[in-house]
N, C-alpha and C. Protein backbone atom coordinates (compact mmCIF):
# COMPACT_ATOMS: atom_id res chain seq x y z
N UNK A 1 0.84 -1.18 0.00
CA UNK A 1 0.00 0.00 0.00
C UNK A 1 0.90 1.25 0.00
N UNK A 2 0.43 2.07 -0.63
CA UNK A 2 1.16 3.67 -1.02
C UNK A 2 1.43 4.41 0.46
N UNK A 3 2.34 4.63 0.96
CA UNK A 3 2.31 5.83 1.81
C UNK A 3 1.68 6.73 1.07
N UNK A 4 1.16 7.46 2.12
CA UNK A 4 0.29 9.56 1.84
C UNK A 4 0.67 9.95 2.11
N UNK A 5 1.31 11.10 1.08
CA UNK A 5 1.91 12.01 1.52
C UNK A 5 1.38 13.49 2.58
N UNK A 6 2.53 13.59 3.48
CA UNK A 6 1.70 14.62 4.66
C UNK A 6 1.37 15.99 3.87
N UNK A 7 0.45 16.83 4.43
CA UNK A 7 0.14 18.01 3.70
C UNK A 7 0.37 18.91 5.23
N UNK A 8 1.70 20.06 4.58
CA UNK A 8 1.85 21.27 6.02
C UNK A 8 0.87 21.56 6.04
N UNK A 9 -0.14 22.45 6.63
CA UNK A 9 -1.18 22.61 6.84
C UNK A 9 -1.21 24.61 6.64
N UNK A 10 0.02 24.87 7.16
CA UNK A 10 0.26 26.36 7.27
C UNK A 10 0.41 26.70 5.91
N UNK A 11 1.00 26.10 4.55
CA UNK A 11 1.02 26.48 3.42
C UNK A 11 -0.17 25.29 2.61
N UNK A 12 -0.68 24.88 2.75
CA UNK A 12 -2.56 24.69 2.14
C UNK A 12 -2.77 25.40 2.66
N UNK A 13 -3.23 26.22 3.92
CA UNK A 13 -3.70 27.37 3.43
C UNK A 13 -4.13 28.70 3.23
N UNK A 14 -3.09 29.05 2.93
CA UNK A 14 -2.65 29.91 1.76
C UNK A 14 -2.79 29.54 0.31
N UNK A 15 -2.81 28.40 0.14
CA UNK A 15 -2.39 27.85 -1.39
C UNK A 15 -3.66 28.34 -2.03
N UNK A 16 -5.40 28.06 -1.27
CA UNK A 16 -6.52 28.60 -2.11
C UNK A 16 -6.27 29.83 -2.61
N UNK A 17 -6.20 30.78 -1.83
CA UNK A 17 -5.71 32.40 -1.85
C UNK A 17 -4.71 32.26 -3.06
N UNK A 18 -3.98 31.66 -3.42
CA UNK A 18 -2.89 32.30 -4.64
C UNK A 18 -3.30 31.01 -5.96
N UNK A 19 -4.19 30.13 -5.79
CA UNK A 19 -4.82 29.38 -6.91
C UNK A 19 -5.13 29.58 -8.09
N UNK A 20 -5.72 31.06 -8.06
CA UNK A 20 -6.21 31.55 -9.64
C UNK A 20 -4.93 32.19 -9.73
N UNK A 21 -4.01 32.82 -9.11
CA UNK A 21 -3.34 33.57 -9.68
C UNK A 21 -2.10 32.47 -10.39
N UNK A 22 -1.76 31.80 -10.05
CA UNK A 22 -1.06 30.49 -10.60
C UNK A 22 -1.70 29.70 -12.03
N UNK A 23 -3.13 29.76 -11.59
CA UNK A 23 -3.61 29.67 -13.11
C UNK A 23 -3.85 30.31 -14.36
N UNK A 24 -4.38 31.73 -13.94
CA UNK A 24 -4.22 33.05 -14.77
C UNK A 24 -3.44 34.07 -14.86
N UNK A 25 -2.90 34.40 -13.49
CA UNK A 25 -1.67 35.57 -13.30
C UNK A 25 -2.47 36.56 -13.06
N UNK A 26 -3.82 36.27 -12.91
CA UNK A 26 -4.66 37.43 -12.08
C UNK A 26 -5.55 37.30 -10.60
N UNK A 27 -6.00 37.63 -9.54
CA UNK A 27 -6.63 37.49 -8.59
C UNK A 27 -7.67 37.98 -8.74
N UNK A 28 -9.06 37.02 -9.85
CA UNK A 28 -10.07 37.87 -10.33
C UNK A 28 -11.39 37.68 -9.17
N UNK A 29 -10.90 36.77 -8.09
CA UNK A 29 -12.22 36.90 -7.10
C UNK A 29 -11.26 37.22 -5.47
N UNK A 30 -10.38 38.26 -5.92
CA UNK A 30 -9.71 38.73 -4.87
C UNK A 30 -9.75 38.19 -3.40
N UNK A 31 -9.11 37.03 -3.47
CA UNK A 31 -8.57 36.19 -2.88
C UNK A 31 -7.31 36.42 -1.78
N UNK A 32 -6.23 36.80 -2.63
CA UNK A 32 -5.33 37.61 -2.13
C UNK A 32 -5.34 38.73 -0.95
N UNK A 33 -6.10 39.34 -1.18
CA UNK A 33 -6.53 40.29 0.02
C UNK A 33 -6.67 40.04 1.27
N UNK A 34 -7.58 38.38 1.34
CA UNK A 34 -7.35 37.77 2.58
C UNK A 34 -6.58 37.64 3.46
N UNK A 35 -5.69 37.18 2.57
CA UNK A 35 -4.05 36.59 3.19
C UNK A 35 -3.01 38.42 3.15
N UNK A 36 -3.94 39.19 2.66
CA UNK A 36 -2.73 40.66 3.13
C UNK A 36 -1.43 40.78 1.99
N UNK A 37 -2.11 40.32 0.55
CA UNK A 37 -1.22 40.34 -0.57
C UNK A 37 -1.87 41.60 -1.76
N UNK A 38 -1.47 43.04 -1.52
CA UNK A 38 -1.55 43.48 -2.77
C UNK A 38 -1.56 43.22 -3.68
N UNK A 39 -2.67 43.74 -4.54
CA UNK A 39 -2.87 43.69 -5.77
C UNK A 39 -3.07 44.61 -6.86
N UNK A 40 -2.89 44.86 -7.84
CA UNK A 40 -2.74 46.01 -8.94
C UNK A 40 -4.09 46.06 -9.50
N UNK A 41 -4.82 47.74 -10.11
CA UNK A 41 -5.69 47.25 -10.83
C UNK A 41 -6.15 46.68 -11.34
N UNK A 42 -5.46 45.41 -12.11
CA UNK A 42 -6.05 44.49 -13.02
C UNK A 42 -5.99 42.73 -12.07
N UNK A 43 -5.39 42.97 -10.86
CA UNK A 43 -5.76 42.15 -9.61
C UNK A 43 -4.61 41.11 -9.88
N UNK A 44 -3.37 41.54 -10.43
CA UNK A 44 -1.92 41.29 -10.77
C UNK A 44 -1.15 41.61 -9.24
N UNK A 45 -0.82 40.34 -8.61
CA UNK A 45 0.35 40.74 -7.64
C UNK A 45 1.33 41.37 -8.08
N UNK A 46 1.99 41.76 -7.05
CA UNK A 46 4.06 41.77 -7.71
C UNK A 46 4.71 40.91 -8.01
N UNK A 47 5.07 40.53 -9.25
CA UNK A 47 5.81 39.51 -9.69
C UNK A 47 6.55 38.81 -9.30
N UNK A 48 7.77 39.60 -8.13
CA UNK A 48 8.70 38.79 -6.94
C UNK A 48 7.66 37.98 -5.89
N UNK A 49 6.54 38.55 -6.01
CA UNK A 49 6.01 37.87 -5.06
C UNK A 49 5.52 36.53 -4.99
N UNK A 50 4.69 36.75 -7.21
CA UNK A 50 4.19 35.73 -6.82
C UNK A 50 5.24 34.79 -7.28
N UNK A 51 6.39 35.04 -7.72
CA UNK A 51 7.13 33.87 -8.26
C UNK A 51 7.89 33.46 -6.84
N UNK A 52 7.55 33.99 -5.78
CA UNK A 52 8.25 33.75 -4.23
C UNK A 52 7.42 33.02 -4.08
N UNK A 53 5.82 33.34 -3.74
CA UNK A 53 4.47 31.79 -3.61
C UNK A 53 4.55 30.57 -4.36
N UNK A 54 4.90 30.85 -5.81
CA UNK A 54 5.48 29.89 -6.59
C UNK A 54 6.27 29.01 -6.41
N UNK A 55 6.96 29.33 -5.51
CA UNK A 55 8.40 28.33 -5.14
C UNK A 55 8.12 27.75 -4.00
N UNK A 56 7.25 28.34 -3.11
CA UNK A 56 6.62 27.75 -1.59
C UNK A 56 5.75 26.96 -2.00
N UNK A 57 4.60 27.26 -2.69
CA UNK A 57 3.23 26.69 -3.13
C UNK A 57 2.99 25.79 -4.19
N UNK A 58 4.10 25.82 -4.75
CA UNK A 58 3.64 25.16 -6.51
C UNK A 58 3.43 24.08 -6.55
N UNK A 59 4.91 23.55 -5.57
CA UNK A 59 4.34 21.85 -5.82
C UNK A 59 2.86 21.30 -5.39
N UNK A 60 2.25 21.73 -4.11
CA UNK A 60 0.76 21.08 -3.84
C UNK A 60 -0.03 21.75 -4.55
N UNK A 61 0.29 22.88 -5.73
CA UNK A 61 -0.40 23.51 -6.76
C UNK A 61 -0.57 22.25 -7.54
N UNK A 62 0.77 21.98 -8.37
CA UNK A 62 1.07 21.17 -9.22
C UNK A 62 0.21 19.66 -8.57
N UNK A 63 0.19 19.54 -7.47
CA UNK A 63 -0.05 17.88 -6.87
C UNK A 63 -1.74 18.10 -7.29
N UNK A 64 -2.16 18.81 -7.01
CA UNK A 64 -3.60 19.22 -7.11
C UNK A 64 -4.32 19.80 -8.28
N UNK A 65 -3.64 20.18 -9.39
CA UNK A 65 -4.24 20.55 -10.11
C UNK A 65 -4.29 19.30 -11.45
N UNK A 66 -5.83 19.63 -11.66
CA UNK A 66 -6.46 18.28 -12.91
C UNK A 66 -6.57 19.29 -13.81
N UNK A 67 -6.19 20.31 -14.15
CA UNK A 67 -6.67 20.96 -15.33
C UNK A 67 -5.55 20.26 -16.63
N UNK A 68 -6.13 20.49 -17.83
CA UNK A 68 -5.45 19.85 -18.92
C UNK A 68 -4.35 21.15 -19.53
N UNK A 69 -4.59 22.38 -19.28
CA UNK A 69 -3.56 23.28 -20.22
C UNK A 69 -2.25 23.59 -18.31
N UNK A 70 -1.68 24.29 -19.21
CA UNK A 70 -0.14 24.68 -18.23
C UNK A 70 -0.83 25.95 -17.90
N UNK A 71 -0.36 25.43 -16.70
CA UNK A 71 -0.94 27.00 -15.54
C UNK A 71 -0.10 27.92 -15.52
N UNK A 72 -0.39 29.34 -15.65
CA UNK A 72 0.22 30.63 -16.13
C UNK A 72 1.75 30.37 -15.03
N UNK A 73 1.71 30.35 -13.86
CA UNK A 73 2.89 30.10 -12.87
C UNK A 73 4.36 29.29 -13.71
N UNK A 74 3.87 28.19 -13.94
CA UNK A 74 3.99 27.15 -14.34
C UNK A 74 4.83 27.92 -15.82
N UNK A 75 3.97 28.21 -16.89
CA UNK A 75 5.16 28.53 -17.98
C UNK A 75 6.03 30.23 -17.81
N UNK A 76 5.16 30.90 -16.71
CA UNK A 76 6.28 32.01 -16.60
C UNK A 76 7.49 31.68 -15.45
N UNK A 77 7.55 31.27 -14.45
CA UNK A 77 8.49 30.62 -13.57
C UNK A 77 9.24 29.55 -13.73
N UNK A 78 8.36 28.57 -14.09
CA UNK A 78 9.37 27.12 -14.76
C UNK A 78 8.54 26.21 -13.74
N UNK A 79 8.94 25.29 -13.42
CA UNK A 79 9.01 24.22 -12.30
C UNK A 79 9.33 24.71 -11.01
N UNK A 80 8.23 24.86 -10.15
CA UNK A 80 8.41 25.16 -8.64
C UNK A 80 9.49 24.85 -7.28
N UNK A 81 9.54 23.66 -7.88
CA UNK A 81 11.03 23.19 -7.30
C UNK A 81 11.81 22.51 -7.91
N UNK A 82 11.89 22.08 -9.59
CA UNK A 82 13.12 21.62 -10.44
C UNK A 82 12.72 19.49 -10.46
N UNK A 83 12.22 19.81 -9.39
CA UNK A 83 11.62 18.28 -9.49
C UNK A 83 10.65 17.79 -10.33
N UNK A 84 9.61 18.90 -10.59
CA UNK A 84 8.39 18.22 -11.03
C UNK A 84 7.93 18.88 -12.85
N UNK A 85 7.95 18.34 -13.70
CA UNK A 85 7.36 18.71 -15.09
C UNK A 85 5.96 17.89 -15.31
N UNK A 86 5.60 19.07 -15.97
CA UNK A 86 4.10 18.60 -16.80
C UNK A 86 4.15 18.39 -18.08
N UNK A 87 3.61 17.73 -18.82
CA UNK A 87 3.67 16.79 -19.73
C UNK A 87 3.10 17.54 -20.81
């Protein structure tokens, strides 16, 4: 039988809060705000930032996400931690 892998609990969550922006590169149901993350008129973090969430968050992004296209994070950052590619 498979070990399960543990989930930190302190970064899930956060991870909802930066979800769309990993998928679109926008925070269009301002999400962000929650968690105390500026956002730009068009609901665009700061780029250091989010490619800083990116590197904390991506992989249980990546573990969790069923969508079929490459999530905006994903082709502007690269691989979250160098371990993991999408197909």
């Amino acid at each position: 039988m498979p070990i399960r892998k543990r989930v930190d609990r302190r970064r899930a969550e956060a991870l909802p809060a930066w979800r769309m922006v990993f998928q679109s590169g926008h925070d269009y149901f301002e999400d962000l705000a929650d968690i105390g993350v500026p956002v730009d008129a068009y609901g665009r973090p700061d780029r250091a930032e989010a490619e800083a969430a990116w590197r904390q968050f991506g992989d249980l992004f990546l573990a969790e996400c069923e969508d079929d296209f490459e999530p905006w994070a994903l082709s502007e950052f690269g691989p979250p931690s160098g371990r993991h590619r999408r197909a």
